[in-house]
PDB file of N, CA and C in Angstrom:
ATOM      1  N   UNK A   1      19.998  33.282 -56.822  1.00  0.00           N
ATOM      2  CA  UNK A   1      19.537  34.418 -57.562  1.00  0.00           C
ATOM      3  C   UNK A   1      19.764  35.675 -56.740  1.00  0.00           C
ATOM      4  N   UNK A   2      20.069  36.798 -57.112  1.00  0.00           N
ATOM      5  CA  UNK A   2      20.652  38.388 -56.600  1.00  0.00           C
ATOM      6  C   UNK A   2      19.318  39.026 -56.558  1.00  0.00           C
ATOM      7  N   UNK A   3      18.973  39.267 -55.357  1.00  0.00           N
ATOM      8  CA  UNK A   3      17.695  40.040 -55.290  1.00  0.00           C
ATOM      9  C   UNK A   3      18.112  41.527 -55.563  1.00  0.00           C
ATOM     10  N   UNK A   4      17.770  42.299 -56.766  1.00  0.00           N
ATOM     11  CA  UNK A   4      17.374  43.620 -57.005  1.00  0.00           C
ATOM     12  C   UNK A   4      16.679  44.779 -57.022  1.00  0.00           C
ATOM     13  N   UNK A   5      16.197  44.482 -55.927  1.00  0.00           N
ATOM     14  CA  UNK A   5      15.352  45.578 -55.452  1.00  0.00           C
ATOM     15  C   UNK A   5      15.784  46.801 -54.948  1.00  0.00           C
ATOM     16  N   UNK A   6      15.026  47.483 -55.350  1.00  0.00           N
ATOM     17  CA  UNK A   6      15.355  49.339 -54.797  1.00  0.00           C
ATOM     18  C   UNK A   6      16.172  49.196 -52.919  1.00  0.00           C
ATOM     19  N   UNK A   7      15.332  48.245 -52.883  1.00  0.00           N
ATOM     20  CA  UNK A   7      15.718  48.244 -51.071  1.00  0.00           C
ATOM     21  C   UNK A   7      17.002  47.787 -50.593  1.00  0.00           C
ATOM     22  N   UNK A   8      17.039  46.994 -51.396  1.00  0.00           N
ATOM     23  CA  UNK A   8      18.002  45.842 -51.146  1.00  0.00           C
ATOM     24  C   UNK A   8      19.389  46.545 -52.004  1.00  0.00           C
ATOM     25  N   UNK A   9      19.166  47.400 -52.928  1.00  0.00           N
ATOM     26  CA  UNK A   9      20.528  48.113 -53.319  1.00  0.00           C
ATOM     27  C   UNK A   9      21.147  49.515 -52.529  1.00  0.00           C
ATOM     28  N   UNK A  10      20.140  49.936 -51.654  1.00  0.00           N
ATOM     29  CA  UNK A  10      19.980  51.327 -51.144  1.00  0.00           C
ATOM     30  C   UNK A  10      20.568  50.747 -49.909  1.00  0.00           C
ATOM     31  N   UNK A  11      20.444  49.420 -49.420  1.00  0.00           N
ATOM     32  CA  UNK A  11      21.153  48.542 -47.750  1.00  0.00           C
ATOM     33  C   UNK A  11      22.571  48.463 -48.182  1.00  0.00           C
ATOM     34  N   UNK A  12      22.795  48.033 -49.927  1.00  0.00           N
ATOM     35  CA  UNK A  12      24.204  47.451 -50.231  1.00  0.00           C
ATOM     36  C   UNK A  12      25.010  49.240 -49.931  1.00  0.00           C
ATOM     37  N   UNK A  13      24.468  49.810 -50.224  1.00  0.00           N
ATOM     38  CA  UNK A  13      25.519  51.082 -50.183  1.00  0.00           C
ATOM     39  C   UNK A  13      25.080  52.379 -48.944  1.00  0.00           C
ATOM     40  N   UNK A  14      24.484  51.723 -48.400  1.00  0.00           N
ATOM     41  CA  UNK A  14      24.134  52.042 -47.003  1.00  0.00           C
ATOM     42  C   UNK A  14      26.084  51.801 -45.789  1.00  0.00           C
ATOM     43  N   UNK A  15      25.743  50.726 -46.045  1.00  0.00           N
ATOM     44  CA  UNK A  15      26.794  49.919 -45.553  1.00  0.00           C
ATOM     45  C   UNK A  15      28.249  49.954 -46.325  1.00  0.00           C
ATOM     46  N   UNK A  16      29.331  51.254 -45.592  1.00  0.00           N
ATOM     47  CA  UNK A  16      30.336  51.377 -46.522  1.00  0.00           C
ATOM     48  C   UNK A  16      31.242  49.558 -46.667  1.00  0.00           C
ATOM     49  N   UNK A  17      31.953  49.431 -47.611  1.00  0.00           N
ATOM     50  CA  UNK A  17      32.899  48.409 -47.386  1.00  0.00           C
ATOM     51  C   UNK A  17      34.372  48.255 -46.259  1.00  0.00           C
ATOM     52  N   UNK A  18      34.077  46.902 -45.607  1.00  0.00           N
ATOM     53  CA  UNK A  18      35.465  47.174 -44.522  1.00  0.00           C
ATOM     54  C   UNK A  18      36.518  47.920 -45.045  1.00  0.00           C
ATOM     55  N   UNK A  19      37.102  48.468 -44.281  1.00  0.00           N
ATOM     56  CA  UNK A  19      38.104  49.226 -45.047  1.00  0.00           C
ATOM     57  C   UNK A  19      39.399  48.496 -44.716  1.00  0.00           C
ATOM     58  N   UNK A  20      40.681  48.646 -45.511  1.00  0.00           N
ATOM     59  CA  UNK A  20      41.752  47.885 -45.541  1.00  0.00           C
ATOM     60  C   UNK A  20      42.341  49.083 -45.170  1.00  0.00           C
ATOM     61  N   UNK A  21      43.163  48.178 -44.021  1.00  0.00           N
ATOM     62  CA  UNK A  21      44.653  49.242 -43.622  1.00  0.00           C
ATOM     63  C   UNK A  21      46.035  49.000 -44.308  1.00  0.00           C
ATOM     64  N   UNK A  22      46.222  49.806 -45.239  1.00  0.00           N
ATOM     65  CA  UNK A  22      47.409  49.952 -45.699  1.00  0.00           C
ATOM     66  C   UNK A  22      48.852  50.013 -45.108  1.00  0.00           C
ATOM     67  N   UNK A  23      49.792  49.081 -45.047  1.00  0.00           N
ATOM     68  CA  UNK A  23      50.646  49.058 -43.986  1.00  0.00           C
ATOM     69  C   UNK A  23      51.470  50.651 -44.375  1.00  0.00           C
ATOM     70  N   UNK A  24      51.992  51.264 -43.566  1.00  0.00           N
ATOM     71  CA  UNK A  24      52.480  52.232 -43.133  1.00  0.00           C
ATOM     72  C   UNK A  24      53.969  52.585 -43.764  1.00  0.00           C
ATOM     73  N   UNK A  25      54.173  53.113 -44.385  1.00  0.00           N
ATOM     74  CA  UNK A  25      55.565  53.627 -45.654  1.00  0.00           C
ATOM     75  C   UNK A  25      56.723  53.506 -44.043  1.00  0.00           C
ATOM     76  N   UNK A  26      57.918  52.800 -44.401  1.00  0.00           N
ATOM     77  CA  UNK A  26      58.989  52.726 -43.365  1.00  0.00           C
ATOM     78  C   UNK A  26      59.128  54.500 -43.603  1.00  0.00           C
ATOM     79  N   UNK A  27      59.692  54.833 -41.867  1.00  0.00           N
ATOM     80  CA  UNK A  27      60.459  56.306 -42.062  1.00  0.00           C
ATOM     81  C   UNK A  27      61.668  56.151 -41.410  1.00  0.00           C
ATOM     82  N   UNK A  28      61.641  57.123 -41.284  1.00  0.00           N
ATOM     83  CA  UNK A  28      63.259  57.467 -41.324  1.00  0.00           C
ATOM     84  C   UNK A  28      63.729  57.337 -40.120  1.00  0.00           C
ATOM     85  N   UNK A  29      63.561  56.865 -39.013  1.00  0.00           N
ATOM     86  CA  UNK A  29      63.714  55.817 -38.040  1.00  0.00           C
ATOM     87  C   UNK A  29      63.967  54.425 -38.226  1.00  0.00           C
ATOM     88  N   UNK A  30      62.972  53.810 -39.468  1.00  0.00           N
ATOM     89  CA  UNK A  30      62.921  52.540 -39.574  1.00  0.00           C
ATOM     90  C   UNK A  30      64.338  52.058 -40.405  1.00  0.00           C
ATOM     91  N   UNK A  31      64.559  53.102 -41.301  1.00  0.00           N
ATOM     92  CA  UNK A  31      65.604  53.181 -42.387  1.00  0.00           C
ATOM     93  C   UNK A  31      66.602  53.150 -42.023  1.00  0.00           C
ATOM     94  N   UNK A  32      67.164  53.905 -40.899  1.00  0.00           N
ATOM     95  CA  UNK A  32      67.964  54.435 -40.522  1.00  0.00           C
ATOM     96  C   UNK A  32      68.688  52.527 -39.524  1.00  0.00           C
ATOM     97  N   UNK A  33      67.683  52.624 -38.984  1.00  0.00           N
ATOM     98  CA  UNK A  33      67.679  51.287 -38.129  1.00  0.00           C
ATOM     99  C   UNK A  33      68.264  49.730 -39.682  1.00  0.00           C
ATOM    100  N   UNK A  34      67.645  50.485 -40.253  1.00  0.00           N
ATOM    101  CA  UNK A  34      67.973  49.475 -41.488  1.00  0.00           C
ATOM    102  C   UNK A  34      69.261  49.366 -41.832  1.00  0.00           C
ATOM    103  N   UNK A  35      69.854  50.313 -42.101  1.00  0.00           N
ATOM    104  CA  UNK A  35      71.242  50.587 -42.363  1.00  0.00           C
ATOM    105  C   UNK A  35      72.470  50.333 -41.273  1.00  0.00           C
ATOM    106  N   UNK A  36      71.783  50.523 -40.272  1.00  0.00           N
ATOM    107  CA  UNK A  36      73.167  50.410 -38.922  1.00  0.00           C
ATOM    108  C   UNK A  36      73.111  48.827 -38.881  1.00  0.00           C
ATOM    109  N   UNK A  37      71.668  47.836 -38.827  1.00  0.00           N
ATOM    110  CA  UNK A  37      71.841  46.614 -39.330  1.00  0.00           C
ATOM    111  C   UNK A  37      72.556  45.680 -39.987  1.00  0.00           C
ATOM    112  N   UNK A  38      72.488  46.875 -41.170  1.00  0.00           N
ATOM    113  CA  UNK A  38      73.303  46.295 -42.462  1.00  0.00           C
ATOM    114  C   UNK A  38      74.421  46.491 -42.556  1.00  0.00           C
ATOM    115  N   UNK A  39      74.811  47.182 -42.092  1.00  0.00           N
ATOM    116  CA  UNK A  39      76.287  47.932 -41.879  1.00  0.00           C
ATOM    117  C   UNK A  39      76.760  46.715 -40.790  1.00  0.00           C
ATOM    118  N   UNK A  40      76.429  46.344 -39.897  1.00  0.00           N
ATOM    119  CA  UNK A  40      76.854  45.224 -38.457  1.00  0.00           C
ATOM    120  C   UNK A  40      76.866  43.909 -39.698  1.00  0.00           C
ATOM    121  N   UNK A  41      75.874  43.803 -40.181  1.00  0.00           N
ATOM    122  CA  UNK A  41      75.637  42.090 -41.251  1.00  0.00           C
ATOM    123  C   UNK A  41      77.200  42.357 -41.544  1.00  0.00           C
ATOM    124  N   UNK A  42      76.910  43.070 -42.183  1.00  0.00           N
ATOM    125  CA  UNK A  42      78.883  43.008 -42.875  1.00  0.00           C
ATOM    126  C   UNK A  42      79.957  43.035 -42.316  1.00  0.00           C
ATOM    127  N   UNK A  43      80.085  44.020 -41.263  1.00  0.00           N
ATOM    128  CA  UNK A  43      81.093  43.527 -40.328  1.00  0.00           C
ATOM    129  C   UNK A  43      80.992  42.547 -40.028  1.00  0.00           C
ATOM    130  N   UNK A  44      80.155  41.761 -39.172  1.00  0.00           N
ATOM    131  CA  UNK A  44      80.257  40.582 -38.815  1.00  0.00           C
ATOM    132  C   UNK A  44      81.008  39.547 -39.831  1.00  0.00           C
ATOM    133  N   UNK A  45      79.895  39.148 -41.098  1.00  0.00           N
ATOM    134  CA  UNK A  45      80.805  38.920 -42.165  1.00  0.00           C
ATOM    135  C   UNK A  45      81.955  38.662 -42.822  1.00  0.00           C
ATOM    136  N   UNK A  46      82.538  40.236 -42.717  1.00  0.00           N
ATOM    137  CA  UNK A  46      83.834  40.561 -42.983  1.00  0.00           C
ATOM    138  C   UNK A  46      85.170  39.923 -41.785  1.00  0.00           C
ATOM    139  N   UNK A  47      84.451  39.692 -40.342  1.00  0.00           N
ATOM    140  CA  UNK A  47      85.452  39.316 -39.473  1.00  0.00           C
ATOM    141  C   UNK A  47      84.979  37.697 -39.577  1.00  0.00           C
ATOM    142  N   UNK A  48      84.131  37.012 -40.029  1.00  0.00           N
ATOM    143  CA  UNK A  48      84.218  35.410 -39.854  1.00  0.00           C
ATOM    144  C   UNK A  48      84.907  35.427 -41.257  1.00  0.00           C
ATOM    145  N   UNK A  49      84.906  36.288 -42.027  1.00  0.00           N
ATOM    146  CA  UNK A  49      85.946  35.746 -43.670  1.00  0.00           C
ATOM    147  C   UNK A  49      87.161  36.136 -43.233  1.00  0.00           C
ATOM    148  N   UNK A  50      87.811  36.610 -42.466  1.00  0.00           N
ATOM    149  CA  UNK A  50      88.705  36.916 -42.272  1.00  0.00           C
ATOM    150  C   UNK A  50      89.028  35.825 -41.174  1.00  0.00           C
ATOM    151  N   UNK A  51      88.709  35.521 -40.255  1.00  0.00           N
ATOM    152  CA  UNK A  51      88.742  34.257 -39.200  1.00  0.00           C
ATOM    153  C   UNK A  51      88.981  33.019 -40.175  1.00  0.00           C
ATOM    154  N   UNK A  52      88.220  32.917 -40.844  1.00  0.00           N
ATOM    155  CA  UNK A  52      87.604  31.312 -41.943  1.00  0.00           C
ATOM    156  C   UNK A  52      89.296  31.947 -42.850  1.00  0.00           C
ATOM    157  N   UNK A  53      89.886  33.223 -42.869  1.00  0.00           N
ATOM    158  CA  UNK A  53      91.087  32.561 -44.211  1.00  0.00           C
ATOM    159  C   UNK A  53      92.471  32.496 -43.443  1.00  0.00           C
ATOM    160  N   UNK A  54      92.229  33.103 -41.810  1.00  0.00           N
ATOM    161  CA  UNK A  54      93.478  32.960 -40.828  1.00  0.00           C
ATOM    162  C   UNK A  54      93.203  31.113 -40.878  1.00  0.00           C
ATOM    163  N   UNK A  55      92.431  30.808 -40.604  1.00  0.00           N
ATOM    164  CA  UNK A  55      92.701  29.663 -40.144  1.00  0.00           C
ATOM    165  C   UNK A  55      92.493  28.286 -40.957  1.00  0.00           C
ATOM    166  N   UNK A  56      92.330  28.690 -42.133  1.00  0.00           N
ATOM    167  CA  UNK A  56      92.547  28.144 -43.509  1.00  0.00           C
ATOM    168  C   UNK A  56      91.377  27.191 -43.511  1.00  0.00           C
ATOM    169  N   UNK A  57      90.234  27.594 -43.428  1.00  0.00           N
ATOM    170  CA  UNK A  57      88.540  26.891 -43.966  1.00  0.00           C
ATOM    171  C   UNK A  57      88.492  27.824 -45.489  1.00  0.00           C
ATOM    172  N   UNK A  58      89.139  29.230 -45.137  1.00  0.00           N
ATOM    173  CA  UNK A  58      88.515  29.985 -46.462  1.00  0.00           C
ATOM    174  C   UNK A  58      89.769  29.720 -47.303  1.00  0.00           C
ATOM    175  N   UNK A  59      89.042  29.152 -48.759  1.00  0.00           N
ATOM    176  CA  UNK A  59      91.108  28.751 -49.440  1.00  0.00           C
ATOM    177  C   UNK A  59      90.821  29.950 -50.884  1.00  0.00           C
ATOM    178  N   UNK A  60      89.582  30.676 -50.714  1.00  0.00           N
ATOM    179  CA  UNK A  60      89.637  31.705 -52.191  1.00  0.00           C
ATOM    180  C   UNK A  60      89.667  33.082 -51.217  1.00  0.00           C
ATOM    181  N   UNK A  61      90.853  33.800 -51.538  1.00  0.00           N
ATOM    182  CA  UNK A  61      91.211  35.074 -50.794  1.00  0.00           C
ATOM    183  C   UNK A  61      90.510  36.124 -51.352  1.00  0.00           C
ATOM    184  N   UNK A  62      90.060  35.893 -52.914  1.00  0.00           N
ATOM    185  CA  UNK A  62      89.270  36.946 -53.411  1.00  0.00           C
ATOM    186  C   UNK A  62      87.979  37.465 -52.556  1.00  0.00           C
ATOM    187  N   UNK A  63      87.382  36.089 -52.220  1.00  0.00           N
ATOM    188  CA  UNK A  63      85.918  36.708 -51.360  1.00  0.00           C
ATOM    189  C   UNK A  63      86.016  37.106 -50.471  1.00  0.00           C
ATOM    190  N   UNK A  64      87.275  36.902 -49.589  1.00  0.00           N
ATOM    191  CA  UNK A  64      87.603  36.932 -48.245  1.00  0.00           C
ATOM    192  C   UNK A  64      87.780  39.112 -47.930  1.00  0.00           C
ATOM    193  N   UNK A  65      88.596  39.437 -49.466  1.00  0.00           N
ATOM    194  CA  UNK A  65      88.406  41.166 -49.653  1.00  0.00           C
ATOM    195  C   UNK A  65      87.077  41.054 -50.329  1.00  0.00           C
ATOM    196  N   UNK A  66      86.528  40.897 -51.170  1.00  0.00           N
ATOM    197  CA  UNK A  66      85.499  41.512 -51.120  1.00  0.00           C
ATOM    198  C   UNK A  66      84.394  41.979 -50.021  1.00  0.00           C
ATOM    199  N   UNK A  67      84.227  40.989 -49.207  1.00  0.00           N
ATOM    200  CA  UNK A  67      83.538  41.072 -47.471  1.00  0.00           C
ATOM    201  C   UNK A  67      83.921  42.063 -47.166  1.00  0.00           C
ATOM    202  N   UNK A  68      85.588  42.380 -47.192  1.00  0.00           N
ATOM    203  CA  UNK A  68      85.823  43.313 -46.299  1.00  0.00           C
ATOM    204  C   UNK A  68      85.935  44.889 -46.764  1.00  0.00           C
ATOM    205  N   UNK A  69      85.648  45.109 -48.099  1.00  0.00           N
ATOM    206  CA  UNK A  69      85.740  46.005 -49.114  1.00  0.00           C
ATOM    207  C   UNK A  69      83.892  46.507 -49.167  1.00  0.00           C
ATOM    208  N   UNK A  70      83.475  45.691 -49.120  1.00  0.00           N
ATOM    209  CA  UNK A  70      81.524  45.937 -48.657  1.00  0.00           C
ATOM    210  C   UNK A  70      81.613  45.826 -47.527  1.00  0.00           C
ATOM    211  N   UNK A  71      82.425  45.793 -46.355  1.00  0.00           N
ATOM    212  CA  UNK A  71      82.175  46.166 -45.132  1.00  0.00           C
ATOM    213  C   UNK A  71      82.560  47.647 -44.891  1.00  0.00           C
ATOM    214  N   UNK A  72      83.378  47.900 -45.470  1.00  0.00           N
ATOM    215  CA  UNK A  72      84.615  49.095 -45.417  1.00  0.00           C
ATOM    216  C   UNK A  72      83.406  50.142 -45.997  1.00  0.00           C
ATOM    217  N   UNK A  73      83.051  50.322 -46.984  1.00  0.00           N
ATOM    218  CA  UNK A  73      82.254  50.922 -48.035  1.00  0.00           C
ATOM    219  C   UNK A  73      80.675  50.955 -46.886  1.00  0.00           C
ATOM    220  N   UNK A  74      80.460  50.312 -46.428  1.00  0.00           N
ATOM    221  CA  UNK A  74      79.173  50.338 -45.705  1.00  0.00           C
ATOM    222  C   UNK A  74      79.634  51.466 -44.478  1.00  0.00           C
ATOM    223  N   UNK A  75      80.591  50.997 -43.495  1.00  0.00           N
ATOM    224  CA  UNK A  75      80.616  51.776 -42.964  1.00  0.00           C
ATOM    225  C   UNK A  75      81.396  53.300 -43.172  1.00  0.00           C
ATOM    226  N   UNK A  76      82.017  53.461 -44.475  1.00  0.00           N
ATOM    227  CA  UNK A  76      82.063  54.944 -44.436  1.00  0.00           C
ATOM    228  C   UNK A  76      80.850  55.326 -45.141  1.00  0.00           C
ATOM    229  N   UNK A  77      80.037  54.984 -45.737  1.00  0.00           N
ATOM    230  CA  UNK A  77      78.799  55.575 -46.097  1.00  0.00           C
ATOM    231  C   UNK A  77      77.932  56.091 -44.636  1.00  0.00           C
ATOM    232  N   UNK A  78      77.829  54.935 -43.564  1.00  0.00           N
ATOM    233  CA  UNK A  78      77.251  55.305 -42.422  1.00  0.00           C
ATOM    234  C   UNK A  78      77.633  56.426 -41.683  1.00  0.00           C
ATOM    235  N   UNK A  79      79.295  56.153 -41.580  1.00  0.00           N
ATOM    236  CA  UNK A  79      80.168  57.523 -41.009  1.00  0.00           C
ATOM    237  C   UNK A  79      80.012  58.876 -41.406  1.00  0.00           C
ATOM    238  N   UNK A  80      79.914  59.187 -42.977  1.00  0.00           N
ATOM    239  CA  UNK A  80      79.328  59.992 -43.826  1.00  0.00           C
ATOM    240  C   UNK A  80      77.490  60.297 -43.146  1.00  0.00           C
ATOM    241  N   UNK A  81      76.488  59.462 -43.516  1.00  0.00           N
ATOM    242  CA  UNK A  81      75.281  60.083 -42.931  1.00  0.00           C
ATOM    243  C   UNK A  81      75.470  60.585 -41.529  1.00  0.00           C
ATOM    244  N   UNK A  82      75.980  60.167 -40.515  1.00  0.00           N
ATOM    245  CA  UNK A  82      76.196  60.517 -39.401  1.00  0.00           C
ATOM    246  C   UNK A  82      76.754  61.857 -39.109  1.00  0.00           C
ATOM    247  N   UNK A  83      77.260  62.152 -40.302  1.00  0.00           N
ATOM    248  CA  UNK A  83      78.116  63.470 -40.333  1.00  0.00           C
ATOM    249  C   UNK A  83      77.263  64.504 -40.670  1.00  0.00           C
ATOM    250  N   UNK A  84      76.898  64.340 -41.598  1.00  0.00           N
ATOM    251  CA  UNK A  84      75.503  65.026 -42.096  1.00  0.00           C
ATOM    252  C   UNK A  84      74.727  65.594 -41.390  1.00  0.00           C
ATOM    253  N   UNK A  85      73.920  64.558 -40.655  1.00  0.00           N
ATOM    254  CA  UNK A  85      73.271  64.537 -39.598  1.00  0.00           C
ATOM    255  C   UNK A  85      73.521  65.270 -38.627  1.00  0.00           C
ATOM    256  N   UNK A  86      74.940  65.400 -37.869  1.00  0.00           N
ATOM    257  CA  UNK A  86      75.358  66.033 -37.101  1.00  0.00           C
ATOM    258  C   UNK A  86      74.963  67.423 -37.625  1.00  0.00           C
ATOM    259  N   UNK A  87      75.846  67.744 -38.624  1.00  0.00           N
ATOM    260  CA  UNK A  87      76.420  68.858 -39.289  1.00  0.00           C
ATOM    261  C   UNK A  87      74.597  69.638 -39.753  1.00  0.00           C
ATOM    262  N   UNK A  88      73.842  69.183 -40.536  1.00  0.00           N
ATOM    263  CA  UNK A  88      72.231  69.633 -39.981  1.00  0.00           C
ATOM    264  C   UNK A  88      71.803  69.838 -38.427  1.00  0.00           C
ATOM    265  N   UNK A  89      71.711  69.216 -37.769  1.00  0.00           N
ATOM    266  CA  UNK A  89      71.512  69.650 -36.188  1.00  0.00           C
ATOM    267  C   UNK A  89      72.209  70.765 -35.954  1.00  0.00           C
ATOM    268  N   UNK A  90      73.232  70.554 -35.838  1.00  0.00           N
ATOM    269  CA  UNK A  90      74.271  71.923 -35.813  1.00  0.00           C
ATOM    270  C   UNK A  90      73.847  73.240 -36.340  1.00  0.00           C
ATOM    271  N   UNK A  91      73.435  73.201 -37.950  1.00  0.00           N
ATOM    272  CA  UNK A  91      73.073  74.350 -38.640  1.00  0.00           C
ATOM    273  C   UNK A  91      71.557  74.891 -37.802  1.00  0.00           C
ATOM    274  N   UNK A  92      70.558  74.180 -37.891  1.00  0.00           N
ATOM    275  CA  UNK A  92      69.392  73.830 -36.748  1.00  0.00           C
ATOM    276  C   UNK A  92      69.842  75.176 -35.839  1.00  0.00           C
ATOM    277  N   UNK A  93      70.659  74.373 -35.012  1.00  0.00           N
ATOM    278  CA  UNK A  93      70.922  75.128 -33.390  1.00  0.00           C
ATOM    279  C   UNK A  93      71.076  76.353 -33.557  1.00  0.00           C
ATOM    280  N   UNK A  94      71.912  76.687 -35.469  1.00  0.00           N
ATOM    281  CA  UNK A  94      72.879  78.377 -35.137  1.00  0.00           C
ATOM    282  C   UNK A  94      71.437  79.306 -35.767  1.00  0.00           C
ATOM    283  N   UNK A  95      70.395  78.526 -35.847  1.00  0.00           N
ATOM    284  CA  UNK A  95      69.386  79.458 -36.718  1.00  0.00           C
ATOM    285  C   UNK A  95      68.848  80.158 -35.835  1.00  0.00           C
ATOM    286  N   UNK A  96      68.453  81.412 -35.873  1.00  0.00           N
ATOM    287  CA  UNK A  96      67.573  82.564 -35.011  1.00  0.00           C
ATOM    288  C   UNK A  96      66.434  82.326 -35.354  1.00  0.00           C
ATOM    289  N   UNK A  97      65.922  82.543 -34.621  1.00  0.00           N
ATOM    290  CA  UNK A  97      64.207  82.524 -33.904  1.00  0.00           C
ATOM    291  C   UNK A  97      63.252  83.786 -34.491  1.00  0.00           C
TER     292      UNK A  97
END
């Protein structure tokens, strides 16, 4: 049985509830780290499909470009942010004070 007493409800909200820590939104460090990752997954990838069809384990040549067509595409997207990046810092530096 739930005891309801004045006292006993005035203790329940006396006492806030534990509080939950919400894990923390990735930034733009974490992201960034995400992508140079992902960008390596595929290279890597792209050079064992290419190893696996030199030496004839891989016998469908289609997948063997696609690997290397999502490797290609990964890293000029990366090459591209990097540029960016630069090219902001840069603007950064020429700004007056």
């Amino acid at each position: 049985m739930n005891d309801v007493t004045l006292v006993s409800q005035l203790k329940a909200l006396s006492s806030p509830p534990p509080l939950q820590k919400t894990p923390a939104a990735p930034g733009f460090a974490d992201m960034l780290k995400s992508a140079v990752a992902d960008t390596n997954r595929l290279q890597v990838e792209a050079d064992r499909a290419a190893v696996a069809l030199q030496t004839g384990e891989a016998k469908n040549i289609h997948e063997v470009t696609i690997a290397m067509e999502k490797a290609e595409v990964s890293l000029r997207l990366m090459v591209t942010m990097r540029n960016k990046a630069v090219e902001a810092y840069q603007e950064i530096m020429r700004m007056q004070v």
